[in-house]
Protein backbone atom coordinates (compact mmCIF):
# COMPACT_ATOMS: atom_id res chain seq x y z
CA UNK A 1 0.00 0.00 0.00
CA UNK A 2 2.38 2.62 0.59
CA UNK A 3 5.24 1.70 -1.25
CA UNK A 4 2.39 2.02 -4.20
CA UNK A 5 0.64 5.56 -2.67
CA UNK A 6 4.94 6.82 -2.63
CA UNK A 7 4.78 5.74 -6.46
CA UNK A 8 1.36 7.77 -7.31
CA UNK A 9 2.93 10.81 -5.78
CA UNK A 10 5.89 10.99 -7.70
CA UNK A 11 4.07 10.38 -10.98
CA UNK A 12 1.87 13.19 -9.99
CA UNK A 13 5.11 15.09 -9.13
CA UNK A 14 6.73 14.50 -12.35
CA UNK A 15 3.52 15.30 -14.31
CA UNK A 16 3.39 18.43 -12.73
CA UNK A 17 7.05 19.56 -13.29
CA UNK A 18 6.69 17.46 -17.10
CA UNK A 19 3.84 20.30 -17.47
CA UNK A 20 5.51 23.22 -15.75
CA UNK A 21 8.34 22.15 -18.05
CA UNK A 22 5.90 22.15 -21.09
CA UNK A 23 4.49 25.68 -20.31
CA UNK A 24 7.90 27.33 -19.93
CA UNK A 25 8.83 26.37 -23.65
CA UNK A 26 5.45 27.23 -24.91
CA UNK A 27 6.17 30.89 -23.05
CA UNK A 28 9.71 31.19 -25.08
CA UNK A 29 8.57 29.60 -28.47
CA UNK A 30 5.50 29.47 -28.91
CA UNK A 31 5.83 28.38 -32.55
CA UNK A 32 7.83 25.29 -31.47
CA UNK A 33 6.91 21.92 -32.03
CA UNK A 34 6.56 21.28 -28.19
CA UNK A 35 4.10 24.04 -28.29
CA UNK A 36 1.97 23.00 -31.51
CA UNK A 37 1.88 19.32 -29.73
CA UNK A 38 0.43 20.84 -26.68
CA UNK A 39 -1.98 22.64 -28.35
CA UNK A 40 -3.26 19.81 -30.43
CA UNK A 41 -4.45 18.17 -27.47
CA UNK A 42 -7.80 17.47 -26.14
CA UNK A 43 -8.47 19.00 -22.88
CA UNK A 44 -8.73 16.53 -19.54
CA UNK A 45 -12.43 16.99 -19.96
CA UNK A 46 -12.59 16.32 -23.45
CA UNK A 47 -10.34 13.02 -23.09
CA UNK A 48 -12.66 12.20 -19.58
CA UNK A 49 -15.70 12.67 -22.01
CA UNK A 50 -14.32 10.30 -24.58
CA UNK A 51 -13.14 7.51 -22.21
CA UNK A 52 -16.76 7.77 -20.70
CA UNK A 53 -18.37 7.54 -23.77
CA UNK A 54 -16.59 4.65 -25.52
CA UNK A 55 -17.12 2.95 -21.95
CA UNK A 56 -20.94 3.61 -21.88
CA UNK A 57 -20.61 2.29 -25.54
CA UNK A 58 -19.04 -1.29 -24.84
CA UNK A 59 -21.46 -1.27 -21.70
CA UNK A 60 -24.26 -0.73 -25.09
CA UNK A 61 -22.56 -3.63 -26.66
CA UNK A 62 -22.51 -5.77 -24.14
CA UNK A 63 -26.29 -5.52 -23.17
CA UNK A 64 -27.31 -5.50 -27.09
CA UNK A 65 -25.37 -8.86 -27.40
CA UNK A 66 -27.23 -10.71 -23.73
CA UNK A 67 -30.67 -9.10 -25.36
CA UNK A 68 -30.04 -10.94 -28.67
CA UNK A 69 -29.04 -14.10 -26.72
CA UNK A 70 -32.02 -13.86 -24.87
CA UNK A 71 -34.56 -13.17 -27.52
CA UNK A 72 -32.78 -16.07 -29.90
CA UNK A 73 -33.50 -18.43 -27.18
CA UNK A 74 -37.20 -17.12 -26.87
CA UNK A 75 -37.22 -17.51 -30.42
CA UNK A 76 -36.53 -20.96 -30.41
CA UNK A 77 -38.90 -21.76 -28.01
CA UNK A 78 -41.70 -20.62 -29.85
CA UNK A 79 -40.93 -22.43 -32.89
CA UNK A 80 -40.64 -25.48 -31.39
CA UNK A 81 -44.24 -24.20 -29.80
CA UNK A 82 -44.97 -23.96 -32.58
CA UNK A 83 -44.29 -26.86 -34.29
CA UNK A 84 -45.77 -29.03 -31.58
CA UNK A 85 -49.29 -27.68 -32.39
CA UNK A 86 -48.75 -27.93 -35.86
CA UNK A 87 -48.37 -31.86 -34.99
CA UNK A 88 -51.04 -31.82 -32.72
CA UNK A 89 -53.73 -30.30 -35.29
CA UNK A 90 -52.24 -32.45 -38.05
CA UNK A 91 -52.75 -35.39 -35.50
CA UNK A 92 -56.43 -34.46 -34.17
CA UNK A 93 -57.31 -33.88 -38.33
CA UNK A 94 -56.19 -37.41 -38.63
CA UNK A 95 -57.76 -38.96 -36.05
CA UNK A 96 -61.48 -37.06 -37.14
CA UNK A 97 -60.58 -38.51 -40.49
CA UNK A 98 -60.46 -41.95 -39.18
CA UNK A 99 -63.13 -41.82 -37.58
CA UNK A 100 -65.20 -40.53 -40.11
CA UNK A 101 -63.88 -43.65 -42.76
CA UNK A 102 -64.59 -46.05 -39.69
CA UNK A 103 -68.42 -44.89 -39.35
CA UNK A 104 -68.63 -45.50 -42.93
CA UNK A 105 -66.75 -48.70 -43.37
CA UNK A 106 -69.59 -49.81 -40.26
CA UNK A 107 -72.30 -48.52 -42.51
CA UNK A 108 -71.14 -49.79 -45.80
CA UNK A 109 -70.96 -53.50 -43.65
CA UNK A 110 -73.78 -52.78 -41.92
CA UNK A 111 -75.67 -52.41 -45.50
CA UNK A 112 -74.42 -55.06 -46.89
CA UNK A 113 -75.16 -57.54 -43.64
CA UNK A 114 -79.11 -56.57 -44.01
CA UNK A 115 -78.81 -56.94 -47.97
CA UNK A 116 -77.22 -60.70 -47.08
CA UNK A 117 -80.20 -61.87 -44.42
């Protein structure tokens, strides 16, 4: 713990001077390349507003991709839903069907037994 809180000071420390540095050539050339760097880039907000944003963006990805898993999945279960009443009316059509040809295969025998007597 401290050895790393000693570490974070000094990088703050040499920031500092790294800008103080940065400012003093900007003040005595202001057309140097040191100074034309500087002033090409973003501000802290502007680089806290981008980091933020692509963040909230992956976060966007990442719930996009569990919603599409989740509403494949739902998907699937209502095609197979639906494909199990698709048997079932196939099946009940069939079974009215056979029981229409039996009623007339009993009256067709049923004819023909009085015709015989």
């Amino acid at each position: 713990g401290s050895v790393e809180s000693r570490m974070a000071q000094r990088i703050q420390e040499l920031e500092a001077e790294v800008a103080h540095l940065n400012d003093l050539a900007v003040k005595n050339n202001p057309n140097s390349l040191s100074a034309l760097i500087q002033a090409s880039k973003p501000s802290v907000e502007e680089s806290n507003l981008v980091k933020e944003l692509q963040s909230e963006v992956e976060s966007q990805k990442k719930r996009n991709g569990e919603l599409l898993r989740k509403h494949e999945s739902q998907l699937r279960a209502l095609r197979q839903q639906h494909e199990k009443a698709r048997i079932k009316e196939r099946e009940s059509r069939n079974s009215g069907r056979v029981k229409e040809l039996g009623k007339q295969l009993e009256d067709v025998r049923s004819h023909y037994s009085k015709k015989v007597k």
